[in-house]
N, C-alpha and C. Protein backbone atom coordinates (compact mmCIF):
# COMPACT_ATOMS: atom_id res chain seq x y z
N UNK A 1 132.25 50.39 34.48
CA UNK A 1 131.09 50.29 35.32
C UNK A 1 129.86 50.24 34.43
N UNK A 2 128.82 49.49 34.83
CA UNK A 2 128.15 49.02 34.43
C UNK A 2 126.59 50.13 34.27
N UNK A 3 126.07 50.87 32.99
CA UNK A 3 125.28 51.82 33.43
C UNK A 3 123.88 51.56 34.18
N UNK A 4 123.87 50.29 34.28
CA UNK A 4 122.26 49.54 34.32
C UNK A 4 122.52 48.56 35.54
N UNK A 5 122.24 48.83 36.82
CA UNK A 5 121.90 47.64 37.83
C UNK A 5 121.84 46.48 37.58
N UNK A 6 121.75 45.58 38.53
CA UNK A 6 120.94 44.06 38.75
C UNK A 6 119.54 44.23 37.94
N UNK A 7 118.66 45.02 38.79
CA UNK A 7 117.31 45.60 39.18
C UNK A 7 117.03 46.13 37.26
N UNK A 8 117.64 47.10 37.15
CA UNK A 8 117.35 47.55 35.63
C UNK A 8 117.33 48.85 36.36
N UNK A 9 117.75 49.70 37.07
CA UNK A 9 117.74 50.85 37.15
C UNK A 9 119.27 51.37 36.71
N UNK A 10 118.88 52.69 36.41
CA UNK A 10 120.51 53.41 36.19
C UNK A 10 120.97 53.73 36.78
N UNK A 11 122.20 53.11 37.08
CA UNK A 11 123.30 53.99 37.94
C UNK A 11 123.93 55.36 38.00
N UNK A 12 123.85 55.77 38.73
CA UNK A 12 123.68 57.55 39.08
C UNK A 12 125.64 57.02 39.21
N UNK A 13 126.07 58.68 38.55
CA UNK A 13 127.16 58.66 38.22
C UNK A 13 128.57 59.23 39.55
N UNK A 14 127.15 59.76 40.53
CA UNK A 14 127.96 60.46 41.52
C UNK A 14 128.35 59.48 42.99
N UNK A 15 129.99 60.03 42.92
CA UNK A 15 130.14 59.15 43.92
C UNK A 15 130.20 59.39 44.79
N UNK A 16 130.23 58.57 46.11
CA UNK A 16 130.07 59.18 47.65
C UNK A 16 130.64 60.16 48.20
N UNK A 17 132.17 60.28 47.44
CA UNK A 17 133.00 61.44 48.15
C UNK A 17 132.53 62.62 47.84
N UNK A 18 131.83 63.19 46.76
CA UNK A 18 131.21 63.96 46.46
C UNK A 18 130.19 64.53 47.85
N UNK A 19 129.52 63.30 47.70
CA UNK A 19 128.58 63.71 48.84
C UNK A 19 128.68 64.26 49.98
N UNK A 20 130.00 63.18 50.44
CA UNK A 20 130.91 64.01 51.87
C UNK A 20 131.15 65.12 51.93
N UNK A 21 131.60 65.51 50.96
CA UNK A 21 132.31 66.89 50.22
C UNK A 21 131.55 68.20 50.56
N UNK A 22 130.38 67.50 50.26
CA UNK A 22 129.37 68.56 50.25
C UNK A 22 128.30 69.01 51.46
N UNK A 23 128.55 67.92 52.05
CA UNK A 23 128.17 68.06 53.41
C UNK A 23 129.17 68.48 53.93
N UNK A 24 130.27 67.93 53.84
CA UNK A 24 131.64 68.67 55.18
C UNK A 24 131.49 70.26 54.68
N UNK A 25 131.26 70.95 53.24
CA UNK A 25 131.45 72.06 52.86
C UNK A 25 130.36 72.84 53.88
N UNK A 26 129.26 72.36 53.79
CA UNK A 26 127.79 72.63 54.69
C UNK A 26 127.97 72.92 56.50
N UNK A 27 128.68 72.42 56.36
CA UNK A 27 129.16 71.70 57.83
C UNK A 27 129.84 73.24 58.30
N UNK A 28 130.92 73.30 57.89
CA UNK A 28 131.78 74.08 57.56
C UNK A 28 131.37 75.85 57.63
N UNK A 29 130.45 75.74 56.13
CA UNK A 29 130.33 76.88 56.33
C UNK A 29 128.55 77.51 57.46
N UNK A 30 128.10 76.34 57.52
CA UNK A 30 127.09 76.86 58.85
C UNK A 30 128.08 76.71 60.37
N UNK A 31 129.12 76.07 60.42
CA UNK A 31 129.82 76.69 61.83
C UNK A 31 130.14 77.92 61.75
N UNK A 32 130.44 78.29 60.56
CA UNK A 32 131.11 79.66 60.42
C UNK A 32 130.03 80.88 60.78
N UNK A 33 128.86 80.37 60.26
CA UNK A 33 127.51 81.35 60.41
C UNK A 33 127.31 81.36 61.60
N UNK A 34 127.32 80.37 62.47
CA UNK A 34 126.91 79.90 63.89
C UNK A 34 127.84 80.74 64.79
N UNK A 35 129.08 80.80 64.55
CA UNK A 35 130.05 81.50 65.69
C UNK A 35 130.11 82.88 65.10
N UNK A 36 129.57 82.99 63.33
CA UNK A 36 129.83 84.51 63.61
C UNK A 36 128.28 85.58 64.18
N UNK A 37 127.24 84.98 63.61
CA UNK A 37 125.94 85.13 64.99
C UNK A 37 126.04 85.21 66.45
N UNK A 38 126.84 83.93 67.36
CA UNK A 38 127.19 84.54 68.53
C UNK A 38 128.47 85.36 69.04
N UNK A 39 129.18 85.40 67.88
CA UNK A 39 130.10 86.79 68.43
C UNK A 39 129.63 87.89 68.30
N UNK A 40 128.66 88.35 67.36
CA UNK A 40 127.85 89.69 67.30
C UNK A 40 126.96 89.88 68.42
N UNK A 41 126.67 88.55 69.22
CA UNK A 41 125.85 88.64 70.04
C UNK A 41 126.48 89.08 71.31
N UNK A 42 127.91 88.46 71.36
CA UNK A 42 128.19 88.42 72.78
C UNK A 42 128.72 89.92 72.89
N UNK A 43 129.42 90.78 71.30
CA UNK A 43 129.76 92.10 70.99
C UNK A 43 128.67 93.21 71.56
N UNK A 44 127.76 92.61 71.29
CA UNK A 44 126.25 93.79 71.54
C UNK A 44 125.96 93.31 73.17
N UNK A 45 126.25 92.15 73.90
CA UNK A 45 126.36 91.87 75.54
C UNK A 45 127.36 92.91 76.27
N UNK A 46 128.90 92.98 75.68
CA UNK A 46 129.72 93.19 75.93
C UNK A 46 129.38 94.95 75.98
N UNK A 47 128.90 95.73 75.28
CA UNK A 47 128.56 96.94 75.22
C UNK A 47 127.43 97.57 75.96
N UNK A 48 126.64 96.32 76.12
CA UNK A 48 125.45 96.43 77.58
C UNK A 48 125.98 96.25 78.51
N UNK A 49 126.98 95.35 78.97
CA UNK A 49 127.51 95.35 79.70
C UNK A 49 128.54 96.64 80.50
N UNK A 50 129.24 97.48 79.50
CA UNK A 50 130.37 98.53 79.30
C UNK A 50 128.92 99.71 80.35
N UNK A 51 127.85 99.83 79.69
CA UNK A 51 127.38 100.62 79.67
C UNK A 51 126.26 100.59 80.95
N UNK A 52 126.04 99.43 81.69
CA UNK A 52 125.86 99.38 82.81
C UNK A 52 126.20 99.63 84.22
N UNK A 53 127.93 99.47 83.72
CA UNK A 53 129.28 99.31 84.70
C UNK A 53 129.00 100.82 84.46
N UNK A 54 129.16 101.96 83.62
CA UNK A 54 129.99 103.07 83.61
C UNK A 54 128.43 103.73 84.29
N UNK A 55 127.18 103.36 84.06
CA UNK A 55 126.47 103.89 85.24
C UNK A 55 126.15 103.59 86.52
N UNK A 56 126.64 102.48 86.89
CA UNK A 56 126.95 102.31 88.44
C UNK A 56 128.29 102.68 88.89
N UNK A 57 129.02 103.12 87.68
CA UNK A 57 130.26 103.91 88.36
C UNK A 57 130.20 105.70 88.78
N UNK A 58 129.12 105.49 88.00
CA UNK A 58 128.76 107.13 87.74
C UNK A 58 127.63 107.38 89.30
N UNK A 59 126.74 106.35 89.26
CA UNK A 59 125.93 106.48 90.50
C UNK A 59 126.91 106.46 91.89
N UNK A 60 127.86 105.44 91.72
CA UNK A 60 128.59 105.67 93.25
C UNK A 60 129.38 106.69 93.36
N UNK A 61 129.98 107.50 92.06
CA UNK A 61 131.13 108.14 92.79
C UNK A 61 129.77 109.58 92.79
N UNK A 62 128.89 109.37 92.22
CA UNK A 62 128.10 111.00 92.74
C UNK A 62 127.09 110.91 93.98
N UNK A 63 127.40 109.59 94.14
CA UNK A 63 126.09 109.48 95.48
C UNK A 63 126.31 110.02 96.86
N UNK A 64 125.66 111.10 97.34
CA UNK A 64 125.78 111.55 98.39
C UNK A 64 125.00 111.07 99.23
N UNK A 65 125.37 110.79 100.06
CA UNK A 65 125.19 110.52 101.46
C UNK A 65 125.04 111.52 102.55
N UNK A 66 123.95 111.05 103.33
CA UNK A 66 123.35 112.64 104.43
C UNK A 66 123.14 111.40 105.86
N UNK A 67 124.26 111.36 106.30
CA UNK A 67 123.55 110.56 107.95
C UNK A 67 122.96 111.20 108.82
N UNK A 68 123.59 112.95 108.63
CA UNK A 68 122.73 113.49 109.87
C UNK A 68 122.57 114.71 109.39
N UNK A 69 121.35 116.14 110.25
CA UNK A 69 120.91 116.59 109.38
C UNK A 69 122.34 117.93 110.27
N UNK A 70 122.10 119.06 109.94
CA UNK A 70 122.49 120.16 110.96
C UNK A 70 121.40 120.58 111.73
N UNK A 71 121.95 121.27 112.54
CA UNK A 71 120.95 121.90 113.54
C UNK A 71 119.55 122.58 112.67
N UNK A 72 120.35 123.26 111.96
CA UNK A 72 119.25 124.00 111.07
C UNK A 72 118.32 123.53 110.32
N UNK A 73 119.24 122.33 109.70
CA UNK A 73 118.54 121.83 108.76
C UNK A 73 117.11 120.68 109.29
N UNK A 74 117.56 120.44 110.79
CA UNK A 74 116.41 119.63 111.54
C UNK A 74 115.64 120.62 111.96
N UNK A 75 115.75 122.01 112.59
CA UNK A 75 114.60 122.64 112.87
C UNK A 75 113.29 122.92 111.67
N UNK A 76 113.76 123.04 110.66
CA UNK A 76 112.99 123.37 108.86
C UNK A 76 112.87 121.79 108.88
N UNK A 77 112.58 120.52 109.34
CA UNK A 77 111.80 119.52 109.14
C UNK A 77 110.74 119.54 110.29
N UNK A 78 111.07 120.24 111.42
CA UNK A 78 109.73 120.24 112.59
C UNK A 78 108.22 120.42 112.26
N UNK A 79 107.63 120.11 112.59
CA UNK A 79 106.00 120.88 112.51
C UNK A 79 106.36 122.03 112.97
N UNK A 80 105.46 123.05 112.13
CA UNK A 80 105.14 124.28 112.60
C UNK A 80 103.95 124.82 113.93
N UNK A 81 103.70 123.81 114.44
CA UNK A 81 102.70 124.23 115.27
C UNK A 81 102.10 122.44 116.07
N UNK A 82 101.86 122.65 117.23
CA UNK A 82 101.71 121.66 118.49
C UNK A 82 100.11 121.18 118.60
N UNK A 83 99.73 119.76 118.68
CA UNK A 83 98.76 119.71 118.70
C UNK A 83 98.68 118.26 119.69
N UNK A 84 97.99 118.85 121.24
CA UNK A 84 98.08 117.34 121.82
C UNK A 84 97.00 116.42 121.54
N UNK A 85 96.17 116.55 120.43
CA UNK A 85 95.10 116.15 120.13
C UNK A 85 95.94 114.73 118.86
N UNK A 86 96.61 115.49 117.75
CA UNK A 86 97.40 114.77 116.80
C UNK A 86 98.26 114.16 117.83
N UNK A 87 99.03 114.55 118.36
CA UNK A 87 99.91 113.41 119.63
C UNK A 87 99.46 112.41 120.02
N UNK A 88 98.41 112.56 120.87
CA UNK A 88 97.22 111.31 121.64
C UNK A 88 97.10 110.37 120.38
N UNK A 89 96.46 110.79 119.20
CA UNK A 89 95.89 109.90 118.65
C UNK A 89 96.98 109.22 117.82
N UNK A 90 98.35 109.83 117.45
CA UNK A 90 99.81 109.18 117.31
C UNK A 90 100.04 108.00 118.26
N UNK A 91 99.67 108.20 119.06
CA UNK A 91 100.57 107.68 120.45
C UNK A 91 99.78 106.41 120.41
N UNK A 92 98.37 106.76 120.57
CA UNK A 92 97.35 105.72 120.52
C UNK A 92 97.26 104.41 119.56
N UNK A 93 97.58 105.42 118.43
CA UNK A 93 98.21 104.19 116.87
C UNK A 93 99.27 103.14 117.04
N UNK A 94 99.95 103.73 117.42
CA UNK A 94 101.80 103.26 117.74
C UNK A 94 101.02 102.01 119.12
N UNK A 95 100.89 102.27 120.18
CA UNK A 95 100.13 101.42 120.90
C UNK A 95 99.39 100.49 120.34
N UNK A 96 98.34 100.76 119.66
CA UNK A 96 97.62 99.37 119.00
C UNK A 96 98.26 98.71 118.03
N UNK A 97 98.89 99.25 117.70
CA UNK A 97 100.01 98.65 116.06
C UNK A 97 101.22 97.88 116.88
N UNK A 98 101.30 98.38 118.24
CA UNK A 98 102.41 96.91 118.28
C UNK A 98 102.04 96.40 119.50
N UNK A 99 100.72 95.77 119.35
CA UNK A 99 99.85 94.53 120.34
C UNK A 99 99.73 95.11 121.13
N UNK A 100 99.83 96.58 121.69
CA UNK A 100 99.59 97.05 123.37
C UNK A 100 98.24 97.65 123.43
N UNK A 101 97.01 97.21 122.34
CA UNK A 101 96.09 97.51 123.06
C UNK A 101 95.01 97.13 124.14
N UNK A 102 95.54 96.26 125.07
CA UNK A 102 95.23 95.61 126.20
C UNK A 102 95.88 95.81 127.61
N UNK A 103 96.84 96.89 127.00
CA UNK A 103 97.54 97.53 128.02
C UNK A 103 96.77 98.33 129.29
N UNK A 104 97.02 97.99 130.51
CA UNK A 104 96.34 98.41 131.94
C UNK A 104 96.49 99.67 131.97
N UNK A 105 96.20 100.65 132.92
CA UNK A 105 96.77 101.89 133.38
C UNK A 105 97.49 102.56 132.43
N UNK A 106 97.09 102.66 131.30
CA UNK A 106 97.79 103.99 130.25
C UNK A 106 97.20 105.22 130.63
N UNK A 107 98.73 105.79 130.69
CA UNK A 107 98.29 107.58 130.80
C UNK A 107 99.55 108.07 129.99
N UNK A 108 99.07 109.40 130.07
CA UNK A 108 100.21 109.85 128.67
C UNK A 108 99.75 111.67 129.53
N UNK A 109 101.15 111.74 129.92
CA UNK A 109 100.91 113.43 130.71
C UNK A 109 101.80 114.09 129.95
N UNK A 110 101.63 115.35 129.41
CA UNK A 110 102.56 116.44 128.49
C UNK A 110 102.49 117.31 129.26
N UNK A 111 104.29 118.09 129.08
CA UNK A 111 104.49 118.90 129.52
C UNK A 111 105.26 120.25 128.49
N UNK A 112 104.17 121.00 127.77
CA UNK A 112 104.58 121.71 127.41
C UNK A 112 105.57 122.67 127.14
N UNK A 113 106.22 122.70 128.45
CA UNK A 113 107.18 124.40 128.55
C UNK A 113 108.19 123.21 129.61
N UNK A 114 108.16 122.09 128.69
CA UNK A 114 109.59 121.37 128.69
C UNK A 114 111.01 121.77 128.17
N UNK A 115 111.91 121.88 128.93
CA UNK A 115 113.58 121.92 128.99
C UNK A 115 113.82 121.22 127.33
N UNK A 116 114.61 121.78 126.88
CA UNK A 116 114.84 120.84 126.03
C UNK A 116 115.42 119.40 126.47
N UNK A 117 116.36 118.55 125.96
CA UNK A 117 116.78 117.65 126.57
C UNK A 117 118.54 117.69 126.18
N UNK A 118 118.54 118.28 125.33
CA UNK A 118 119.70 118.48 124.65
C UNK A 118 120.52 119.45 124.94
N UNK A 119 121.86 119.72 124.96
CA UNK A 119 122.70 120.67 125.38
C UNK A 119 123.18 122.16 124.69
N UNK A 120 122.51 121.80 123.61
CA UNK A 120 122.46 122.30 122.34
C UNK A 120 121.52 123.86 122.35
N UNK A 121 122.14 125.39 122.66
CA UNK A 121 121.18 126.11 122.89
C UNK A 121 120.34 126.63 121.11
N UNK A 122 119.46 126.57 121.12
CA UNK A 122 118.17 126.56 120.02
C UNK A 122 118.07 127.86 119.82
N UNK A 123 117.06 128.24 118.66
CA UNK A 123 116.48 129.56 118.61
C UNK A 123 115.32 129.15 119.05
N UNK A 124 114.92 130.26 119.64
CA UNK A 124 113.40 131.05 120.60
C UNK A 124 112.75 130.06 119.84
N UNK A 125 112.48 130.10 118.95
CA UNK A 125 111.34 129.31 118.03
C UNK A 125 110.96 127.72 118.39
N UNK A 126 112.25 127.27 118.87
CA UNK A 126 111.89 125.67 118.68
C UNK A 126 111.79 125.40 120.16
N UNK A 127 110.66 124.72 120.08
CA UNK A 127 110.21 124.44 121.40
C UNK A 127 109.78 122.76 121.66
N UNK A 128 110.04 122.57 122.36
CA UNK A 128 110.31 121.07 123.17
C UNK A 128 108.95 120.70 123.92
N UNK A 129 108.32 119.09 123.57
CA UNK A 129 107.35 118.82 124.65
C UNK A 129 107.78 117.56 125.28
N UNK A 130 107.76 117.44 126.51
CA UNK A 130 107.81 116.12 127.12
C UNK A 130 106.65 115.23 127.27
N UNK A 131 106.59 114.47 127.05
CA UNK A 131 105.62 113.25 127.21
C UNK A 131 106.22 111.93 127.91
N UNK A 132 105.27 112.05 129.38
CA UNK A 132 105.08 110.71 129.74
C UNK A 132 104.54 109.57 129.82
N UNK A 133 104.94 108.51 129.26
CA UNK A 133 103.61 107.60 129.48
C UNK A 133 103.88 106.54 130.17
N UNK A 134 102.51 106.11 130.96
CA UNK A 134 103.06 104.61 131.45
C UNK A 134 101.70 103.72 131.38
N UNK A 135 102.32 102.36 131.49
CA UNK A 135 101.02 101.70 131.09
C UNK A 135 101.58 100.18 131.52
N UNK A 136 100.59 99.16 131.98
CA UNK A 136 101.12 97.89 132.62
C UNK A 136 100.36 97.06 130.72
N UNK A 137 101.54 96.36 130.72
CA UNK A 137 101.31 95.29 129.69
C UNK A 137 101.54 93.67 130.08
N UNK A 138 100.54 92.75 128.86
CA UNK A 138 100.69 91.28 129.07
C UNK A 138 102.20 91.11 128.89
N UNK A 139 102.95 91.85 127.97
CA UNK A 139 103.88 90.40 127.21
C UNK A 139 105.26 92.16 127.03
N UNK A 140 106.00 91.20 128.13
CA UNK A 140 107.37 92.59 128.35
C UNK A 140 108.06 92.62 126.71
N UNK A 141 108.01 92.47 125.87
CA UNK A 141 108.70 91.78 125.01
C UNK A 141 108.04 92.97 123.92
N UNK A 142 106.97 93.29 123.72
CA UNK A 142 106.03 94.08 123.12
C UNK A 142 106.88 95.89 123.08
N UNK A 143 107.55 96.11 124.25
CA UNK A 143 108.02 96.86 124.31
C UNK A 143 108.93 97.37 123.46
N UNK A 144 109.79 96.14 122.99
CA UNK A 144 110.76 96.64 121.53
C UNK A 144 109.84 97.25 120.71
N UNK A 145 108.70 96.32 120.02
CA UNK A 145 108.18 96.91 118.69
C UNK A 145 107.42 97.76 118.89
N UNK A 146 106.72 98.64 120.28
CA UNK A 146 106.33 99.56 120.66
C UNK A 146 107.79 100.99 119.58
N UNK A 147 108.88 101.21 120.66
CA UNK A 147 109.63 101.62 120.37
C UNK A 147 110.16 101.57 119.05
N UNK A 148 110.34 100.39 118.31
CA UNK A 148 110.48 100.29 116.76
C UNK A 148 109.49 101.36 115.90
N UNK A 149 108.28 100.98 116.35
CA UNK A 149 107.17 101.92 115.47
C UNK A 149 106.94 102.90 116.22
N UNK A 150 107.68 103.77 117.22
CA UNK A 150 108.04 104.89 117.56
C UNK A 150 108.72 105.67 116.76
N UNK A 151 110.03 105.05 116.52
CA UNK A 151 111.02 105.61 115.29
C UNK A 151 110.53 105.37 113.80
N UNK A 152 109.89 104.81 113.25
CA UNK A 152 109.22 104.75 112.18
C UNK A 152 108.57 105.80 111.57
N UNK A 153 107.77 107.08 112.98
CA UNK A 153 106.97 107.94 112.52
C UNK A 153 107.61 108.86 111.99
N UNK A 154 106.71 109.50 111.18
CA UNK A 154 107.24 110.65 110.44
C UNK A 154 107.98 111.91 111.50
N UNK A 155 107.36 112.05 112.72
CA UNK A 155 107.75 112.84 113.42
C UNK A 155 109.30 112.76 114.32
N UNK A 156 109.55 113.11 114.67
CA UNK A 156 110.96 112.98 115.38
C UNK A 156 110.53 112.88 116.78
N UNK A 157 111.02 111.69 117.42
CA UNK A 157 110.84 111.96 118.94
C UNK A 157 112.20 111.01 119.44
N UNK A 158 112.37 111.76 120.65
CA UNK A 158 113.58 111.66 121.27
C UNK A 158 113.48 110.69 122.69
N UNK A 159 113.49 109.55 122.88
CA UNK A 159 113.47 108.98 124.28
C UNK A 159 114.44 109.59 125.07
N UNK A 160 114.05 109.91 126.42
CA UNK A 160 114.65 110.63 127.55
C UNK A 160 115.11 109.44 128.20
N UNK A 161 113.78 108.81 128.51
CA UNK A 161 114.58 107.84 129.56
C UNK A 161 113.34 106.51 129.67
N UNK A 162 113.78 105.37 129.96
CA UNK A 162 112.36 104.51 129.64
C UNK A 162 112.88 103.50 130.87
N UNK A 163 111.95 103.33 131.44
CA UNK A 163 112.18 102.37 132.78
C UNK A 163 111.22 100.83 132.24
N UNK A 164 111.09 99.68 132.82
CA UNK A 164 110.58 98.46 132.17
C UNK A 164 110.90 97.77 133.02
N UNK A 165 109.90 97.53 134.08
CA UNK A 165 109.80 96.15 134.97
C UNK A 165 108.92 94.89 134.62
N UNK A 166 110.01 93.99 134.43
CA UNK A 166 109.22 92.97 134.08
C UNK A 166 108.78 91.46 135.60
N UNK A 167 108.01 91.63 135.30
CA UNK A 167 107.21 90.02 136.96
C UNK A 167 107.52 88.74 136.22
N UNK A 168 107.88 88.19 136.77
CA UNK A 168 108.05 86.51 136.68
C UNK A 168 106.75 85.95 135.46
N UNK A 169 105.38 86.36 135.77
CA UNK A 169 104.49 85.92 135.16
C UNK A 169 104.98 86.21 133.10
N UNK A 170 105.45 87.12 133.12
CA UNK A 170 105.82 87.67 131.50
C UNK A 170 104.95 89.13 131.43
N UNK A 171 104.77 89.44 132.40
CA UNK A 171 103.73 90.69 132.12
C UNK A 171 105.32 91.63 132.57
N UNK A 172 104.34 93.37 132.23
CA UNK A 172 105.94 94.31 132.65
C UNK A 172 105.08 94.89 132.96
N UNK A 173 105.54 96.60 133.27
CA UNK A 173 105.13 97.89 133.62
C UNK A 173 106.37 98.59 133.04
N UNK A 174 105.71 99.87 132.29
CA UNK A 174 106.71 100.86 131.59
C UNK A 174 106.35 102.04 132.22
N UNK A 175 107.38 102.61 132.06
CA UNK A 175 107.45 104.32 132.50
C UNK A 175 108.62 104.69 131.44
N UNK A 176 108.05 105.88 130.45
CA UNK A 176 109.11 106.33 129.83
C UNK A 176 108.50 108.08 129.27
N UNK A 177 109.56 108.92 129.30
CA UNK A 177 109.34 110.19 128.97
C UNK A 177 110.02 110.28 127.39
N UNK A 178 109.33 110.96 126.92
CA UNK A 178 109.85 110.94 125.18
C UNK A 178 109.49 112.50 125.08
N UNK A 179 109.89 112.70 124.54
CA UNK A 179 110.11 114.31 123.63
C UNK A 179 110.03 114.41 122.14
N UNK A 180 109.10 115.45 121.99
CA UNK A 180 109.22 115.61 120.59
C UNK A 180 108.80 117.35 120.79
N UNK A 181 109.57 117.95 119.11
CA UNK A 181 109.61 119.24 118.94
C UNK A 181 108.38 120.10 118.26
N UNK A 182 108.90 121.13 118.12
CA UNK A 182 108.00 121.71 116.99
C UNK A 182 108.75 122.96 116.62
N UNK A 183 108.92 123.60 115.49
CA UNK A 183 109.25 125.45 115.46
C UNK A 183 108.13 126.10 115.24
N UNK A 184 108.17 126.77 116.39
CA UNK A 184 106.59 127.53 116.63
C UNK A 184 106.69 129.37 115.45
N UNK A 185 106.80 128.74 114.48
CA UNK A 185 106.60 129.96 113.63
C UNK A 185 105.33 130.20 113.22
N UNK A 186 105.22 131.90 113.58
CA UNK A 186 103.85 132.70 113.58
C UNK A 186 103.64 132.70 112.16
């Protein structure tokens, strides 16, 4: 082989396979870098992973659950003391908060030295009020989310009994007695 080109340059002594060589070596050893980077990666996933599972295993098997309270344990959530002033203006909220403040003929009558409603005999302490209210509304339908944001309040109240006539036009009239408690501790 000839050391000097056509051109007059020198011919470089290295031959192509070389070159291959050295790229396939390249090749080669950056796959090797490449898969051993994401196996460390998926190793350190795999242990986030371990360690996620063993605390949602740990949260369900200790999670207690309370659907209902005991007797006792609902009288020690009551108010300690009756106020038909906080009632009215409860009652009044719950009314404007679900569209019934355009409601006709609202009245709201309490009856203090109400029966309980329940079969359940109490200590002396916990004492029961009945509340009636009635009131003519536009739109019969209003009545669910009345009742929805009834149960919403912080307080506990118990529907007795709820009557709901509705007229052809879409208007109704309600009558319903609700109860709520208190433990009257001195």
């Amino acid at each position: 082989m000839r050391k000097y080109n056509l051109f007059g340059k020198k011919n470089k002594r290295i031959h192509s396979i070389y070159i291959i060589l050295f790229v396939f070596v390249i090749e080669i050893l950056g796959f090797y870098a490449v898969t051993s980077f994401q196996q460390n990666r998926i190793n350190a996933l795999l242990v986030t992973q371990e360690s996620l599972q063993n605390s949602i295993d740990y949260a369900l098997q200790n999670q207690v659950v309370e659907d209902s309270y005991t007797i006792d344990e609902f009288i020690l959530t009551l108010p300690s003391e009756y106020s038909q002033f906080a009632l009215t203006q409860e009652l009044d909220f719950v009314r404007n908060f679900s569209g019934l403040a355009n409601a006709t003929n609202y009245s709201i009558l309490y009856d203090e030295a109400a029966v309980s409603p329940f079969d359940y005999t109490f200590v002396s302490t916990f004492k029961s009020i009945s509340i009636q209210i009635s009131m003519r509304i536009d739109d019969s339908n209003a009545i669910l989310q009345y009742i929805e944001n009834l149960q919403n309040l912080q307080r506990f109240y118990y529907i007795g009994s709820l009557n709901v006539v509705c007229y052809t036009d879409g208007s109704g009239s309600i009558q319903m007695t609700i109860y709520t408690f208190y433990n009257n501790i001195p």
